[in-house]
C-alpha atoms as a PDB file:
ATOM      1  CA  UNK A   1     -11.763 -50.593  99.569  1.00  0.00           C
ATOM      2  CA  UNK A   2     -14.431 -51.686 101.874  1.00  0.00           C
ATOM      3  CA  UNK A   3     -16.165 -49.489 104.352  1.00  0.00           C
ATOM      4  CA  UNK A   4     -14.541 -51.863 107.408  1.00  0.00           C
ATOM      5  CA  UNK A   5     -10.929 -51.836 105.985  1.00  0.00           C
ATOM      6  CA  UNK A   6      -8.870 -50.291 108.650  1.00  0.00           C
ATOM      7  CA  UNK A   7      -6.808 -47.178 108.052  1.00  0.00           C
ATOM      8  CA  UNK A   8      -3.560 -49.558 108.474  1.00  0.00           C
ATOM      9  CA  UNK A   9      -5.162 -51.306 105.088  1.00  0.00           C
ATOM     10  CA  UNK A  10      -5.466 -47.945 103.056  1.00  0.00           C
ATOM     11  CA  UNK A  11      -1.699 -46.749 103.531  1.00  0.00           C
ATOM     12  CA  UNK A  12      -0.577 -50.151 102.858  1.00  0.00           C
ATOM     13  CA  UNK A  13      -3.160 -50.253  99.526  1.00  0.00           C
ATOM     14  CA  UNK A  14      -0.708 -46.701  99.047  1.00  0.00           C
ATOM     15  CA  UNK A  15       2.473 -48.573  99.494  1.00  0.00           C
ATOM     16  CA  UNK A  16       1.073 -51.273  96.422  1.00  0.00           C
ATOM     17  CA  UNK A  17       0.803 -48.673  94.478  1.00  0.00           C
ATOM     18  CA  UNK A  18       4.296 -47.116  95.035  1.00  0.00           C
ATOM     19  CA  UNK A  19       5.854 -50.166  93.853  1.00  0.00           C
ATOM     20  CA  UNK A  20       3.728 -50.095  91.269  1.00  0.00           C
ATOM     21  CA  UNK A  21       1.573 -53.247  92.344  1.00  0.00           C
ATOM     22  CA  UNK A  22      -1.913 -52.776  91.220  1.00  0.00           C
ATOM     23  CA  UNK A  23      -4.904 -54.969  90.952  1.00  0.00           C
ATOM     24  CA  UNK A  24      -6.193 -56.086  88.047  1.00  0.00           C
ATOM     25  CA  UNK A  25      -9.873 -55.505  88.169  1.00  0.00           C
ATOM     26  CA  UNK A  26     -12.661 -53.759  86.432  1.00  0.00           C
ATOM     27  CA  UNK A  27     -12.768 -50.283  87.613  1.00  0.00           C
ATOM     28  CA  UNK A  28     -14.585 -49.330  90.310  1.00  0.00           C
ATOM     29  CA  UNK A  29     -17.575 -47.373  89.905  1.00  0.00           C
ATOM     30  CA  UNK A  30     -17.340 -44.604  92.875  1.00  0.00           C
ATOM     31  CA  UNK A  31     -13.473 -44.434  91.682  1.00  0.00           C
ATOM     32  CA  UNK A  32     -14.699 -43.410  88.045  1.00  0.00           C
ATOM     33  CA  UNK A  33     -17.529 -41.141  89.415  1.00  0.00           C
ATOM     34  CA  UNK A  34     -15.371 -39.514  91.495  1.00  0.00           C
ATOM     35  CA  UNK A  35     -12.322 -38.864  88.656  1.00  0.00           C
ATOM     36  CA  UNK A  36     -15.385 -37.929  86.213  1.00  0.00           C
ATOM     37  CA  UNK A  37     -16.677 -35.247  88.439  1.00  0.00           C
ATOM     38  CA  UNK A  38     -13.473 -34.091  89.969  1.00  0.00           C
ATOM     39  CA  UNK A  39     -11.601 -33.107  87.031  1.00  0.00           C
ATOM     40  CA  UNK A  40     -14.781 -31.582  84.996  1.00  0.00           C
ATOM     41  CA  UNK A  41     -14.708 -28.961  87.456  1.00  0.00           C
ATOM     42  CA  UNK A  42     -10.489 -29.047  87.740  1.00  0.00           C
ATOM     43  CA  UNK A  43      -9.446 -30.891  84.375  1.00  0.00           C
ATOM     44  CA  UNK A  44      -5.675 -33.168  84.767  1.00  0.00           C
ATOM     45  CA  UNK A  45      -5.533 -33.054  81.198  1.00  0.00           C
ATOM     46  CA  UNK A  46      -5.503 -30.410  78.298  1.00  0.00           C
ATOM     47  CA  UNK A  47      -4.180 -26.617  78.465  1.00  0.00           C
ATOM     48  CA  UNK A  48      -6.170 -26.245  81.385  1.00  0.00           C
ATOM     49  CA  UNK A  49      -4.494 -28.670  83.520  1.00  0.00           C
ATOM     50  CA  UNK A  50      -1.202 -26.625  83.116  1.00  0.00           C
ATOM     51  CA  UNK A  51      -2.419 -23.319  82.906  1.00  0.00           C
ATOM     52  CA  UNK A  52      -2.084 -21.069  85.836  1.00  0.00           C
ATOM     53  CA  UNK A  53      -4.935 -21.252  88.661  1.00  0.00           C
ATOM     54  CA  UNK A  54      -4.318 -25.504  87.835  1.00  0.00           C
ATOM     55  CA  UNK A  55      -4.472 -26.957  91.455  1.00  0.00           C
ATOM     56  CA  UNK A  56      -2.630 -29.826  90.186  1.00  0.00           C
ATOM     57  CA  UNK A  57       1.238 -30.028  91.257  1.00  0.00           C
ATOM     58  CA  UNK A  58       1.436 -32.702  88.442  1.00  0.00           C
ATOM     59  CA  UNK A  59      -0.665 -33.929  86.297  1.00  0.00           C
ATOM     60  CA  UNK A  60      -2.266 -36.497  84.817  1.00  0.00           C
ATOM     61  CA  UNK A  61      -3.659 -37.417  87.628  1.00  0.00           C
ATOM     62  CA  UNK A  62      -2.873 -41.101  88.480  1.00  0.00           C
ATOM     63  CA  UNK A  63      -5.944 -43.407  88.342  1.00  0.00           C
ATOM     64  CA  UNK A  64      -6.505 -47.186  88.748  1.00  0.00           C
ATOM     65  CA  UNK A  65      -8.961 -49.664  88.929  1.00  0.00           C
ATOM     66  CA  UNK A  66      -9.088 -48.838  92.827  1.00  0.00           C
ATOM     67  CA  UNK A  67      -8.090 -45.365  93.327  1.00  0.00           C
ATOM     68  CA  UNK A  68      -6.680 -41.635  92.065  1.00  0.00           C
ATOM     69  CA  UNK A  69      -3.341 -40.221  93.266  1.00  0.00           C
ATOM     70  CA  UNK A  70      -3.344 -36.403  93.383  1.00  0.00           C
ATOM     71  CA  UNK A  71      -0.570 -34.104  93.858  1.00  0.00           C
ATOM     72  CA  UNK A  72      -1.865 -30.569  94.325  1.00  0.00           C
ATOM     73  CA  UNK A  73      -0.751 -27.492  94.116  1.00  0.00           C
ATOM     74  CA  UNK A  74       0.656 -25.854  97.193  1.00  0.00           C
ATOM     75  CA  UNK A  75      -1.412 -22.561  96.230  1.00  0.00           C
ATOM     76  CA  UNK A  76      -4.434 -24.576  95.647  1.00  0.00           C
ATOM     77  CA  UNK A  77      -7.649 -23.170  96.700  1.00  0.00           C
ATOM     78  CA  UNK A  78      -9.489 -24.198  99.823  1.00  0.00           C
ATOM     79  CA  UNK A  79     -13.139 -24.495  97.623  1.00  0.00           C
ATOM     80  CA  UNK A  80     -11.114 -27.714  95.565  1.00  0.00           C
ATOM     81  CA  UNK A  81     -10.291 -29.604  98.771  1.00  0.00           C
ATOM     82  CA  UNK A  82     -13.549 -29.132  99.343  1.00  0.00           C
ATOM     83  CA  UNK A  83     -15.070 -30.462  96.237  1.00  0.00           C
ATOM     84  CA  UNK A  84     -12.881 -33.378  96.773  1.00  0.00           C
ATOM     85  CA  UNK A  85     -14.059 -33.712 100.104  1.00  0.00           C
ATOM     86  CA  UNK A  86     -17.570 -33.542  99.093  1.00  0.00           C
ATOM     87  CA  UNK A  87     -17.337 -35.922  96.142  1.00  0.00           C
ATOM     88  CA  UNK A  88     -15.762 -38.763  98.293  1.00  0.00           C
ATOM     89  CA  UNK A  89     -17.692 -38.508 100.779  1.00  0.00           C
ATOM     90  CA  UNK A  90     -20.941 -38.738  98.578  1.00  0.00           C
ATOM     91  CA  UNK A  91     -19.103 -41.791  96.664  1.00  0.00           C
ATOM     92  CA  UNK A  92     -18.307 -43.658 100.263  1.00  0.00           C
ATOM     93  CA  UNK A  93     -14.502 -43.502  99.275  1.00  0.00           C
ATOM     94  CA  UNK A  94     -11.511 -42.701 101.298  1.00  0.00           C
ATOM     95  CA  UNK A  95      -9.627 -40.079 101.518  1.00  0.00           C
ATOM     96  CA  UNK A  96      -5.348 -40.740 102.348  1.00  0.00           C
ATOM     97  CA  UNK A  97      -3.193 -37.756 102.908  1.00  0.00           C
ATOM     98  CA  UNK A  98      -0.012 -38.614 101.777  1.00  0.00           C
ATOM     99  CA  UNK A  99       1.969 -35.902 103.800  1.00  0.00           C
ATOM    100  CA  UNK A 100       0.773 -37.261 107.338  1.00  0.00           C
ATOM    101  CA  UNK A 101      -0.632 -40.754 106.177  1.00  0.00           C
ATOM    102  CA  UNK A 102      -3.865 -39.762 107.629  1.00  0.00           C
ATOM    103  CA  UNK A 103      -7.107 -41.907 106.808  1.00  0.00           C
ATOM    104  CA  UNK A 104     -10.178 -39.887 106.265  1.00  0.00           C
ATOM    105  CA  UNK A 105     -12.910 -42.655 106.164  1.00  0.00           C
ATOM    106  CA  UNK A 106     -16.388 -41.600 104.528  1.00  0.00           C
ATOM    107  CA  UNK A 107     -18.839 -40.079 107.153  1.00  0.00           C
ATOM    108  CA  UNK A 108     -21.246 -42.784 108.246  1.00  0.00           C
ATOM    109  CA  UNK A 109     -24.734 -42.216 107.465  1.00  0.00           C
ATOM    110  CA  UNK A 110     -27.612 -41.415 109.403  1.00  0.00           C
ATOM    111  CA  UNK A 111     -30.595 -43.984 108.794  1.00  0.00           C
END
């Protein structure tokens, strides 16, 4: 989404993808960066993604063109939510938590 999209525009973005609306694009690059480096470190796929110490509550995880849905573990560590954290806000991406419908935009940047 872009930077000046209002949090009111990311939860409804979640609500398109509920019903299973999504667009039909080329992938975004951040999106794929993001994926890429998150599950190298935490893999969604494979024996790893199920075995015990996963952080993933289900998995694959769900990715589009514009986003990744992730479910995660309710004993997942503090030091993933961090990487995740980390990753989006290097990649300028937002961050929704679906249990509150919080909006975590990226930091702004100093220049």
């Amino acid at each position: 989404m872009d930077r000046t999209d209002a949090p009111d525009s990311v939860r409804a973005a979640n609500a398109r993808c509920v019903r299973g609306e999504h667009p039909q694009r080329s992938a975004d690059p951040r999106v794929v960066a993001f994926y890429d480096a998150l599950t190298a470190d935490y893999p969604d796929r494979g024996p790893r993604a199920a075995a015990p110490g996963s952080p993933w509550a289900s998995a694959p995880l769900h990715a589009a063109a514009d986003h990744i849905t992730m479910r995660l573990d309710e004993g997942c560590p503090d030091v993933v939510l961090e990487t995740i954290e980390r990753l989006a806000a290097e990649l300028q991406l937002d961050l929704l938590d679906l249990q509150d419908g919080t909006v975590y935009p990226p930091p702004v940047r100093a220049r």
